[in-house]
C-alpha atoms as a PDB file:
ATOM      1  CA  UNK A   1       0.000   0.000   0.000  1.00  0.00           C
ATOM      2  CA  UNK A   2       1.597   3.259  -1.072  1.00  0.00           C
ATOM      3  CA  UNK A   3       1.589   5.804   1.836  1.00  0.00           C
ATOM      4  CA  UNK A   4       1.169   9.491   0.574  1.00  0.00           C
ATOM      5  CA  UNK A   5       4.381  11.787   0.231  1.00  0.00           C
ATOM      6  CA  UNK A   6       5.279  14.139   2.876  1.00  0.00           C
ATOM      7  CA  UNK A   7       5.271  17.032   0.734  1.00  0.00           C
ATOM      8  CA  UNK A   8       1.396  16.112  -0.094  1.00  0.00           C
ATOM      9  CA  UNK A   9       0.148  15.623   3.117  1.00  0.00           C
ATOM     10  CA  UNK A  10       2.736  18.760   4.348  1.00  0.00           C
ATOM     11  CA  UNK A  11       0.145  20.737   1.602  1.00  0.00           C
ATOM     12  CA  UNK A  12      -2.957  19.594   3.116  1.00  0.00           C
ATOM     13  CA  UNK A  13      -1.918  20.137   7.041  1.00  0.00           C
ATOM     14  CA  UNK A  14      -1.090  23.662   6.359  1.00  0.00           C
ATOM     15  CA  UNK A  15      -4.018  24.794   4.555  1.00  0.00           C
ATOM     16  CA  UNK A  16      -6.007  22.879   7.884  1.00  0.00           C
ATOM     17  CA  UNK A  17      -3.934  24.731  10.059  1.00  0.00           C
ATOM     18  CA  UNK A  18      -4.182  28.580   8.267  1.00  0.00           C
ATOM     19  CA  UNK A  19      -7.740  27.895   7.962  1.00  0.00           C
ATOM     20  CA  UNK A  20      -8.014  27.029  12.035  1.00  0.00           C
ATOM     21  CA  UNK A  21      -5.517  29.866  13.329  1.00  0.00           C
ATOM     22  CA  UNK A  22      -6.701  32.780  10.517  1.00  0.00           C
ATOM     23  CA  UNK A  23      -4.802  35.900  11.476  1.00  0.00           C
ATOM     24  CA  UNK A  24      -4.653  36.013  15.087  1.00  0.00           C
ATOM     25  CA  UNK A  25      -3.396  32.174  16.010  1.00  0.00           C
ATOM     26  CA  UNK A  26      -5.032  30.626  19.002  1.00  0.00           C
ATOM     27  CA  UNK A  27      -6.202  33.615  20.404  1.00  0.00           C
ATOM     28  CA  UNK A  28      -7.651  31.281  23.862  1.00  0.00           C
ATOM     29  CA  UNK A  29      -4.734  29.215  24.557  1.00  0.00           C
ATOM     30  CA  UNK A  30      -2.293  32.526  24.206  1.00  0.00           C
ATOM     31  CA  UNK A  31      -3.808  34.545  26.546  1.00  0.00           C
ATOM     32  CA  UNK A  32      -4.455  31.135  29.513  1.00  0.00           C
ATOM     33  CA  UNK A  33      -1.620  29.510  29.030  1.00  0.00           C
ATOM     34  CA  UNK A  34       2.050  31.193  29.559  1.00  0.00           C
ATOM     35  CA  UNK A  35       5.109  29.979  27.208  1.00  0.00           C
ATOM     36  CA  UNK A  36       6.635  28.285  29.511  1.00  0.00           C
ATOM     37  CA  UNK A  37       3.387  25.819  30.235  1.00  0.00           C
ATOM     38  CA  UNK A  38       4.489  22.068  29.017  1.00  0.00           C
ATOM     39  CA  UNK A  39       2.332  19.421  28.919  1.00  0.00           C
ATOM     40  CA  UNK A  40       1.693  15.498  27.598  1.00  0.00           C
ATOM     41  CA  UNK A  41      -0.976  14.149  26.053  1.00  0.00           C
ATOM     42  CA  UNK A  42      -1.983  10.714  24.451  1.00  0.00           C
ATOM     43  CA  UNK A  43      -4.308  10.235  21.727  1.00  0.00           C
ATOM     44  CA  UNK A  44      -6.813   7.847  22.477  1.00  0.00           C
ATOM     45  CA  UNK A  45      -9.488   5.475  20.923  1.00  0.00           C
ATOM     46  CA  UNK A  46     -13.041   5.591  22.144  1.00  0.00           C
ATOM     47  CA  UNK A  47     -13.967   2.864  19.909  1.00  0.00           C
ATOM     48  CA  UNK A  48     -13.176  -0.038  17.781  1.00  0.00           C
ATOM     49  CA  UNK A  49     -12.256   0.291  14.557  1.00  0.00           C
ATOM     50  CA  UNK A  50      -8.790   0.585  11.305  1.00  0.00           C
ATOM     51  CA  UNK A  51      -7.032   3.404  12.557  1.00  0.00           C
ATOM     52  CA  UNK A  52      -5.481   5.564   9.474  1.00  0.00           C
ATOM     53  CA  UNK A  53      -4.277   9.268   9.342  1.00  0.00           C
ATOM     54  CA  UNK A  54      -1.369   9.022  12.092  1.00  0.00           C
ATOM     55  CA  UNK A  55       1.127  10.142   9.429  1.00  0.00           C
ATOM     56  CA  UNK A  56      -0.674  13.574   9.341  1.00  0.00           C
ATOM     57  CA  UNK A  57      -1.753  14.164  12.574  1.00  0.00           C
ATOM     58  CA  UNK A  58       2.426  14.119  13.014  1.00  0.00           C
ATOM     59  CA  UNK A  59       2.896  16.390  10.698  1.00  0.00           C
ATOM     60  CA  UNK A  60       0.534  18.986  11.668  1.00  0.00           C
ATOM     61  CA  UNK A  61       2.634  18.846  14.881  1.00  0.00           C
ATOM     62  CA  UNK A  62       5.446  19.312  13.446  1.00  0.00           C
ATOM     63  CA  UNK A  63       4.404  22.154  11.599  1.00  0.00           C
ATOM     64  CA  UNK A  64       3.035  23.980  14.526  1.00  0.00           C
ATOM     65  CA  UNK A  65       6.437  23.535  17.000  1.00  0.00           C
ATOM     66  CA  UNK A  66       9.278  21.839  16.698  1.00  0.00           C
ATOM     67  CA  UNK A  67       9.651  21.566  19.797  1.00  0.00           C
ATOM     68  CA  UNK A  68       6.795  18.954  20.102  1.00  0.00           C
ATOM     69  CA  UNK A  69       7.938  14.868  19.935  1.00  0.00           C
ATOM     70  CA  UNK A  70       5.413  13.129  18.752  1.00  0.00           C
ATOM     71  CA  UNK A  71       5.233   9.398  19.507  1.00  0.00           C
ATOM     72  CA  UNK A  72       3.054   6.669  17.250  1.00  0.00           C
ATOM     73  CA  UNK A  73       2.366   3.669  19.202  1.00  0.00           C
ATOM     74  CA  UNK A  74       0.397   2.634  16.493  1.00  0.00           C
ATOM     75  CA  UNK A  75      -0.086   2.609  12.670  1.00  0.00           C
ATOM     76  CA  UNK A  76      -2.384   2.997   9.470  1.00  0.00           C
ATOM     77  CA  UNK A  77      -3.883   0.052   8.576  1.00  0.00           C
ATOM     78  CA  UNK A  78      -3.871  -1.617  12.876  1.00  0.00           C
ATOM     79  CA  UNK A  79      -6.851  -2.224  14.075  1.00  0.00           C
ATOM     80  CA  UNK A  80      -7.734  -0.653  17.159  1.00  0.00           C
ATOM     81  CA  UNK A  81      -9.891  -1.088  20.336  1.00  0.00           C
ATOM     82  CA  UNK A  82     -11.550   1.453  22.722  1.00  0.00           C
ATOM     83  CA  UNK A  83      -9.511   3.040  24.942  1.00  0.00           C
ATOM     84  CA  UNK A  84      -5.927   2.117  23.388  1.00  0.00           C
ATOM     85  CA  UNK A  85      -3.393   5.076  23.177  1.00  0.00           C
ATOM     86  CA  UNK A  86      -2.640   5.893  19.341  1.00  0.00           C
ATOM     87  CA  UNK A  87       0.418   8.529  20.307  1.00  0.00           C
ATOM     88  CA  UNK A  88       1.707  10.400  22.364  1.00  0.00           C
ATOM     89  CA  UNK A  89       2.605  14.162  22.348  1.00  0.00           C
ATOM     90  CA  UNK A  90       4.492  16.700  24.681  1.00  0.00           C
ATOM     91  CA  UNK A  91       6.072  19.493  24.419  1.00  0.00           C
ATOM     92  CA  UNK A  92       4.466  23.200  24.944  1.00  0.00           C
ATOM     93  CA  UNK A  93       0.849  23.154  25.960  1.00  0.00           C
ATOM     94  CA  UNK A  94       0.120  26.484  23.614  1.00  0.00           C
ATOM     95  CA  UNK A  95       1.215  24.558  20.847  1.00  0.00           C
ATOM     96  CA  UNK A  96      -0.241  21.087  21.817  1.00  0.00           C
ATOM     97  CA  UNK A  97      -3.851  22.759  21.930  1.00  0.00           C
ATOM     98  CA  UNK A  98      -3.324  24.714  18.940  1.00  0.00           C
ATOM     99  CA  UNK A  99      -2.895  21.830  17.025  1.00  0.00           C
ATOM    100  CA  UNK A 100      -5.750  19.491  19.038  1.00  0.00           C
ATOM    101  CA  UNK A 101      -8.429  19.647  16.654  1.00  0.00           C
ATOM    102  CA  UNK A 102      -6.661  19.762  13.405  1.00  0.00           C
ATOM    103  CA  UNK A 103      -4.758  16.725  14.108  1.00  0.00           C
ATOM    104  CA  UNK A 104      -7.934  15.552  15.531  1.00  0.00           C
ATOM    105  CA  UNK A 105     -10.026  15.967  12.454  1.00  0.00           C
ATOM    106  CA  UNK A 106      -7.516  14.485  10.602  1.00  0.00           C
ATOM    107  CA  UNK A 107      -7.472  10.733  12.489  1.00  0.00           C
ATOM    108  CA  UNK A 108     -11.172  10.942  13.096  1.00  0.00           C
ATOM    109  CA  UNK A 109     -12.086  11.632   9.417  1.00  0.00           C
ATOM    110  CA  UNK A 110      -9.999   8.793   7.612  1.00  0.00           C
ATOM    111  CA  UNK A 111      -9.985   6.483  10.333  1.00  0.00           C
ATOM    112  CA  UNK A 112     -13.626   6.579   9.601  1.00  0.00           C
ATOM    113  CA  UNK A 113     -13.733   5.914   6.175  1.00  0.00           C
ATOM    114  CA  UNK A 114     -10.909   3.301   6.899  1.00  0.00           C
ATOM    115  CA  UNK A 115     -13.309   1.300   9.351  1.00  0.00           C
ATOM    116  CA  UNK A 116     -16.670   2.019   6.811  1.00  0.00           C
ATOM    117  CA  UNK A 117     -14.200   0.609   3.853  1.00  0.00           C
ATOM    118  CA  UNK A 118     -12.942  -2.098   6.211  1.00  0.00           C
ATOM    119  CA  UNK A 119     -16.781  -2.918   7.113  1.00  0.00           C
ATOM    120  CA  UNK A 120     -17.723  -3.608   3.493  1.00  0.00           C
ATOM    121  CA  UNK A 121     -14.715  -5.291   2.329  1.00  0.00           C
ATOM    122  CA  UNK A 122     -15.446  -8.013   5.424  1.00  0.00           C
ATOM    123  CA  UNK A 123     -19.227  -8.154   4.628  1.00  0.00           C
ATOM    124  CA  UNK A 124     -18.420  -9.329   0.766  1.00  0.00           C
ATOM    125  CA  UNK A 125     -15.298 -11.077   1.694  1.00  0.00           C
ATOM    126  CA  UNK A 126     -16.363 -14.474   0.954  1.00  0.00           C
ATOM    127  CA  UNK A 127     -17.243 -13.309  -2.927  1.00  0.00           C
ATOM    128  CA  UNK A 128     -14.954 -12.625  -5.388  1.00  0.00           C
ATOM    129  CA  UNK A 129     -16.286  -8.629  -5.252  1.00  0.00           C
ATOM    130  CA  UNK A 130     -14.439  -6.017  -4.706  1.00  0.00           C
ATOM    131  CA  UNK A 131     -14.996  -2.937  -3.225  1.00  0.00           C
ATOM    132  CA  UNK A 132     -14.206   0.520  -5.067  1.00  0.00           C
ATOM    133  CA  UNK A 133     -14.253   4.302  -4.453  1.00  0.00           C
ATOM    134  CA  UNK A 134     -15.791   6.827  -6.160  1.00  0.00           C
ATOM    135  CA  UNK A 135     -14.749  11.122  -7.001  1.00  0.00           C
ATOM    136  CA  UNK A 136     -17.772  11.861  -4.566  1.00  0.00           C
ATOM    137  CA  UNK A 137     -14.670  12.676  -2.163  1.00  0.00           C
ATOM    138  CA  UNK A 138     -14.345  16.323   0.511  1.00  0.00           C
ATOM    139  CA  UNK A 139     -13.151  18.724  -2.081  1.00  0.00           C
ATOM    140  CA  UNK A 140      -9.262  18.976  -1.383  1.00  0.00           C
ATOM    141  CA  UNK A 141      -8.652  15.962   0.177  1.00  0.00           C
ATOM    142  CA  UNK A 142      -9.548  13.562  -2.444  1.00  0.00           C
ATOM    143  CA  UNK A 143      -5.991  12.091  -2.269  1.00  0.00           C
ATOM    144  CA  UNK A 144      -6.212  11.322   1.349  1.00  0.00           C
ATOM    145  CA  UNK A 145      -9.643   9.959   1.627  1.00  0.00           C
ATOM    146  CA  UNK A 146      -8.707   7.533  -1.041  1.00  0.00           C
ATOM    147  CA  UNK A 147      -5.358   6.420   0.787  1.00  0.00           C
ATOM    148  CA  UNK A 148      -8.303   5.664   3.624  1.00  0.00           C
ATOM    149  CA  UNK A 149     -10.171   3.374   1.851  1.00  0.00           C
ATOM    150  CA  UNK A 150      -6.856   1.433   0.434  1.00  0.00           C
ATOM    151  CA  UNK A 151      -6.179   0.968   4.111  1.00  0.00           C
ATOM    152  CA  UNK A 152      -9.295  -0.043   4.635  1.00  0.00           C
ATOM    153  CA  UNK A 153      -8.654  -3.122   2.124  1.00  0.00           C
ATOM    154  CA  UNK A 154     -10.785  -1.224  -0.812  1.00  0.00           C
ATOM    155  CA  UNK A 155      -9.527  -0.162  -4.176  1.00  0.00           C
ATOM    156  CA  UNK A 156      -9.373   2.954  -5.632  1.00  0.00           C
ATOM    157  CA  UNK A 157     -11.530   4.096  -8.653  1.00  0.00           C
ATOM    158  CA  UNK A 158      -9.954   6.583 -10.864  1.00  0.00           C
ATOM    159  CA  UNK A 159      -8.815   9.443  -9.080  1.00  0.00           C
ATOM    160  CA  UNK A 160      -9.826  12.500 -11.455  1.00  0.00           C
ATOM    161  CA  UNK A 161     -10.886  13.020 -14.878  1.00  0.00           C
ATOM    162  CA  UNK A 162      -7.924  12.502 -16.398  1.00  0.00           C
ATOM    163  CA  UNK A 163      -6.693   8.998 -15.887  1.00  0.00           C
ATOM    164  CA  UNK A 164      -9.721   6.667 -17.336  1.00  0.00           C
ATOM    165  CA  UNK A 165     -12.550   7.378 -19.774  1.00  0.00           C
ATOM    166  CA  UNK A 166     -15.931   6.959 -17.735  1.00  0.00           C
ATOM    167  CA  UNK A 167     -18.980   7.676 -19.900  1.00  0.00           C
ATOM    168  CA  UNK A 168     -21.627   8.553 -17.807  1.00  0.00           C
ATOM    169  CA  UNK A 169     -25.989   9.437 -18.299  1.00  0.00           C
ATOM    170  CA  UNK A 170     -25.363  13.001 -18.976  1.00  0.00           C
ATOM    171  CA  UNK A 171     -22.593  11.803 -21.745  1.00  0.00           C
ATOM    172  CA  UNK A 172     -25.330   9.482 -23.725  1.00  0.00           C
ATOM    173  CA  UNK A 173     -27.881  11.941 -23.309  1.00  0.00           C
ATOM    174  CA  UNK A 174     -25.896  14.541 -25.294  1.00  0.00           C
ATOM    175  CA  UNK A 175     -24.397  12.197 -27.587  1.00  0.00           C
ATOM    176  CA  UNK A 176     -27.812  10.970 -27.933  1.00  0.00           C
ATOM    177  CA  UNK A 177     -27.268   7.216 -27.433  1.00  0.00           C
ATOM    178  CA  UNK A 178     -24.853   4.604 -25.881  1.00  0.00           C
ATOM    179  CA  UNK A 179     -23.538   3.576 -29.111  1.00  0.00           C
ATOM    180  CA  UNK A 180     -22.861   7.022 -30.670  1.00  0.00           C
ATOM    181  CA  UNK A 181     -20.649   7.653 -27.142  1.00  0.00           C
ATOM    182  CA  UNK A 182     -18.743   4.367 -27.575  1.00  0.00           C
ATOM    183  CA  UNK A 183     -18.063   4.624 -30.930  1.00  0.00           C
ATOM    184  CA  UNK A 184     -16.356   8.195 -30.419  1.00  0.00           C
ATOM    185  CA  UNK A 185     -14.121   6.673 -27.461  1.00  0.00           C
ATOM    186  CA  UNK A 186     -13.342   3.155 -29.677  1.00  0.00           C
ATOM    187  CA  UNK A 187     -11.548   5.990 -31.866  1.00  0.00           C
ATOM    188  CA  UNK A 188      -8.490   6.750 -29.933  1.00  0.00           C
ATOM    189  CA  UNK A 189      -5.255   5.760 -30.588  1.00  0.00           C
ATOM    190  CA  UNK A 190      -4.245   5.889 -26.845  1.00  0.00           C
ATOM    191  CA  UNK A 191      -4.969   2.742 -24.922  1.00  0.00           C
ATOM    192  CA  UNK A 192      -6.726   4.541 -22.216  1.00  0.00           C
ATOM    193  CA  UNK A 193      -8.959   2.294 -19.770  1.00  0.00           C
ATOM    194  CA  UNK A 194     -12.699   2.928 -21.495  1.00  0.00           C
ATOM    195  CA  UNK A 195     -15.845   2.405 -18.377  1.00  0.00           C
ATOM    196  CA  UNK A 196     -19.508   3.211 -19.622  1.00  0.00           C
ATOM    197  CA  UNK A 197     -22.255   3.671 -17.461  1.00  0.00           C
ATOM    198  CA  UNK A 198     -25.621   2.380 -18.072  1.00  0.00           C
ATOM    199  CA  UNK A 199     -29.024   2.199 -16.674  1.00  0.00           C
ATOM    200  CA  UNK A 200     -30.672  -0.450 -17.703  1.00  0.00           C
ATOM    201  CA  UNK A 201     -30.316  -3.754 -19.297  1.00  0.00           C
ATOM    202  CA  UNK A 202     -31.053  -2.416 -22.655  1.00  0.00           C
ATOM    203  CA  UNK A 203     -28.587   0.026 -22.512  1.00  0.00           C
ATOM    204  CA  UNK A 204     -25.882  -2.648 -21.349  1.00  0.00           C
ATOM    205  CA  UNK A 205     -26.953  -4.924 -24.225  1.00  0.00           C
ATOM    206  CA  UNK A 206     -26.035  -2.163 -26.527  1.00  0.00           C
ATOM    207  CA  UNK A 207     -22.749  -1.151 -24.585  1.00  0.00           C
ATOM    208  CA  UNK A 208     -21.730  -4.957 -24.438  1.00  0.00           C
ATOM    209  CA  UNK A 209     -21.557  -4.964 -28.703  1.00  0.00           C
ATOM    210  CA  UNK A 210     -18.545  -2.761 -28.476  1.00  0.00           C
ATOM    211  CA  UNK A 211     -16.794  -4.485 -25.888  1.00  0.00           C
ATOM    212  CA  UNK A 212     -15.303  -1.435 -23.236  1.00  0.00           C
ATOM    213  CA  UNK A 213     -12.871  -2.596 -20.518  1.00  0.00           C
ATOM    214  CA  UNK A 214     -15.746  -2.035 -17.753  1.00  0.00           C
ATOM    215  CA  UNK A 215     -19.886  -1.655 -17.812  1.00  0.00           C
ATOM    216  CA  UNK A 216     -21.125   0.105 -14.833  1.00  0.00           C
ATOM    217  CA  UNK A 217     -24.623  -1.358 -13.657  1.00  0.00           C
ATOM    218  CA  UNK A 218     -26.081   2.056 -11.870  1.00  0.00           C
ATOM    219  CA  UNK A 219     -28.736   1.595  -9.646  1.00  0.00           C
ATOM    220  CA  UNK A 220     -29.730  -2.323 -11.142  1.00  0.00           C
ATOM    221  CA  UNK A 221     -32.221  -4.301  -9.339  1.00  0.00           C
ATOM    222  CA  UNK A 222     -30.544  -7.592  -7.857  1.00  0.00           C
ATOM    223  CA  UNK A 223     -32.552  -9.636 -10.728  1.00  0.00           C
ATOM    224  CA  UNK A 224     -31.103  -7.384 -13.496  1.00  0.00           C
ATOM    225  CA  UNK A 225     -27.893  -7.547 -11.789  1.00  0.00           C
ATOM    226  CA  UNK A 226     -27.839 -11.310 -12.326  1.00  0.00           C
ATOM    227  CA  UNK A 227     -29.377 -11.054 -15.966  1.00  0.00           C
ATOM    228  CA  UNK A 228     -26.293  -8.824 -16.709  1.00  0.00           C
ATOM    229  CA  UNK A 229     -23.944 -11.204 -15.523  1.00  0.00           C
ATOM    230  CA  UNK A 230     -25.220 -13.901 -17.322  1.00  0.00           C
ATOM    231  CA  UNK A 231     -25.215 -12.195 -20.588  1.00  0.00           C
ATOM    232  CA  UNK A 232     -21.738 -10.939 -19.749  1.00  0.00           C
ATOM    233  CA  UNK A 233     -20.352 -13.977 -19.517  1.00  0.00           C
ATOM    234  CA  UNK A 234     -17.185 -13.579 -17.509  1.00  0.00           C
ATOM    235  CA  UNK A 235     -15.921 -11.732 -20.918  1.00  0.00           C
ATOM    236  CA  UNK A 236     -16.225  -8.031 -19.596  1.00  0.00           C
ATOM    237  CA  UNK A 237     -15.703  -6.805 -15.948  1.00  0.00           C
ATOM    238  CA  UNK A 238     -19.212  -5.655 -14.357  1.00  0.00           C
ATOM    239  CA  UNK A 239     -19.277  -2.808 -11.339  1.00  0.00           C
ATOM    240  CA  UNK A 240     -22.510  -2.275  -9.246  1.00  0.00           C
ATOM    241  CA  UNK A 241     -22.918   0.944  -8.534  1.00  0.00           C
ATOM    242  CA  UNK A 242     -25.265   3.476  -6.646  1.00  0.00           C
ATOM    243  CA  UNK A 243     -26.683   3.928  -3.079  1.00  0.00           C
ATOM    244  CA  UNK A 244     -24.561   0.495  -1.854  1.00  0.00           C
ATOM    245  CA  UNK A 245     -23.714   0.890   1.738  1.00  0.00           C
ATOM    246  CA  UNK A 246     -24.136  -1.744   3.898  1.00  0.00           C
ATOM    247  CA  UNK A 247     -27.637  -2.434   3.823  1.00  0.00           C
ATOM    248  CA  UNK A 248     -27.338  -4.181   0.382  1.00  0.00           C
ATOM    249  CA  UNK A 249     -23.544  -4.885  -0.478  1.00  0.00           C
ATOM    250  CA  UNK A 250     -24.093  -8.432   0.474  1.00  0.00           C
ATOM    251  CA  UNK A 251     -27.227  -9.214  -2.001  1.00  0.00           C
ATOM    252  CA  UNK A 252     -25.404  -7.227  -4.849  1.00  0.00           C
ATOM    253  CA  UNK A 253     -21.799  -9.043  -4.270  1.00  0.00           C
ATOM    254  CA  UNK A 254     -23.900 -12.407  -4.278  1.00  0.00           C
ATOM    255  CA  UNK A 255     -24.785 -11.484  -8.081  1.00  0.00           C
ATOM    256  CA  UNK A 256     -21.512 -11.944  -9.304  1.00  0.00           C
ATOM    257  CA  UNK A 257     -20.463  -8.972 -10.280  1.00  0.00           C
ATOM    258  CA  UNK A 258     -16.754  -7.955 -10.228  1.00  0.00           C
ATOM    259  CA  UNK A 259     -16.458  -4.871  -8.533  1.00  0.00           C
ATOM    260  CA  UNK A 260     -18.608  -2.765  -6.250  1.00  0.00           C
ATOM    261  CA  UNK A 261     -18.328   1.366  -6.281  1.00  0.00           C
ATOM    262  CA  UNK A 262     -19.436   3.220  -3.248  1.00  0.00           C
ATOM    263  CA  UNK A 263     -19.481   6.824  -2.962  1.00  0.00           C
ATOM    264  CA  UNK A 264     -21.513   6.091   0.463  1.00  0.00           C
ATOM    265  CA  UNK A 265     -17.765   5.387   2.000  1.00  0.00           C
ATOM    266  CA  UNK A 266     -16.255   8.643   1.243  1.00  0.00           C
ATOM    267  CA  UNK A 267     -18.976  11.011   1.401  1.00  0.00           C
ATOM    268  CA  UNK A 268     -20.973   9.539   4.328  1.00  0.00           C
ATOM    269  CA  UNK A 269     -18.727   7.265   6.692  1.00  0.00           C
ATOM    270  CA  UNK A 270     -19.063   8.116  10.300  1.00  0.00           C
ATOM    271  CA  UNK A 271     -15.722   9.970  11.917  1.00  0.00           C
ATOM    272  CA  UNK A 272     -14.164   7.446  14.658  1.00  0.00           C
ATOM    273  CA  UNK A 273     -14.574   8.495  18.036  1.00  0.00           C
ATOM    274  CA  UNK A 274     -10.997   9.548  19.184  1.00  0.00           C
ATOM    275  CA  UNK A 275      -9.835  11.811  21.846  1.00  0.00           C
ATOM    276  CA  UNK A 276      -6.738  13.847  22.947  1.00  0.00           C
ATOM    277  CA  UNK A 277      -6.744  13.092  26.958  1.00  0.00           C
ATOM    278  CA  UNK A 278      -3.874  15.279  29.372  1.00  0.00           C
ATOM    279  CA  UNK A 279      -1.575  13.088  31.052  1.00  0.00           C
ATOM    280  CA  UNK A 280      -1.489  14.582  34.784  1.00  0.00           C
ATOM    281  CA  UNK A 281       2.021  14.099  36.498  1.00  0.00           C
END
């Protein structure tokens, strides 16, 4: 699993950090607390779950003060209980509560959508399904959120515009018809991956004459899901997609498709319940 660059997550902890201290800094914890105030604190789990963003929460320490050590005691990817100490910090209490909720938000957010991804990928993990990602990501921290849900054993969808051709409704509505879309895309020279969504079976029927790399089924029922499969034949790779969470991932993985795309883990996972709790001497 490839863990994000320092630079890029160095990019995304200081815009979190301008964005939480504006003009004026911690305006609070500067006028209570003198300079010379030190304290520890450990960062702690108040619930089970895949622990992930403890490379950033770091960094947005570091950022802040030097003079801060940070300790992991654990990593991406572990998986945690309630009430297990993540890391430690100490160093000078201004700084250590200036940076509380940033790095906060930070581990609560992708842990999250690590334990959501992790969820899914357990409930469909005697199928040959896998889970994917969507773009329907927190704008500016697309990158991170999908290093969440690789940690959370999913895979990641394409990651803009740019790196796959994904024809979706509004494209066949314009170009007036599945075929008309395909038959632009079958023109390039490039061998660029080539998805097309459909809606219905009638729709996949025509998409399956020209043979893409991937047929999205958007929002089948679990009967057309299995009609599609059998007409596919094993020869094309099939993703399920639309309003999967995990209500219905089971039923839809038991179709056969290949791959499963969920936008539900991104957009809607629920933050994991962590806390930053003063060590008293």
């Amino acid at each position: 699993m490839k863990i994000l660059s320092d630079p890029q997550l160095k990019k995304i902890a200081r815009l979190a950090i301008k964005e939480d201290l504006g003009k004026l800094g911690d305006i609070t914890s500067n006028t209570v607390l003198t300079k010379r105030d030190r304290a520890q604190f450990h960062f702690v789990s108040r619930e089970k779950g895949i622990l992930c963003g403890i490379n950033i929460a770091k960094i947005v320490y570091e950022l802040l003060d030097e003079k801060i050590k940070f300790t992991s005691c654990k990593k991406d990817g572990d998986s945690i209980k309630k009430n297990e100490v993540l890391a430690k910090v100490e160093g000078p209490a201004i700084s250590l509560l200036t940076g509380e909720r940033t790095a906060l938000n930070f581990l609560t957010h992708l842990s999250g959508i690590a334990t959501s991804t992790s969820m899914m990928v357990k409930l469909i993990s005697h199928t040959h399904t896998k889970i994917l990602c969507t773009r329907k990501t927190t704008p500016g921290l697309r990158n991170i959120e999908k290093y969440a849900v690789k940690v959370g054993g999913g895979i990641n969808h394409r990651i803009g515009l740019y790196d796959a051709i994904l024809i979706k409704d509004n494209h066949i509505a314009i170009a007036e018809s599945v075929s008309n879309a395909l038959k632009k895309v079958k023109k390039l020279k490039n061998k660029i991956k080539i998805e097309i969504e459909v809606d219905n079976l009638k729709q996949f029927k025509e998409a399956l004459k020209f043979n893409p790399d991937v047929i999205m089924l958007d929002n089948f029922k679990i009967n057309d899901l299995k009609k599609a499969v059998k007409l596919g034949q094993k020869k094309i790779i099939l993703e399920a997609s639309g309003k999967i969470d995990y209500s219905n991932v089971e039923k839809i993985a038991a179709t056969g498709v290949n791959f499963i795309s969920s936008g539900w883990i991104t957009h809607s996972s629920k933050s994991l319940d962590i806390g930053l709790d003063l060590i008293k001497k």
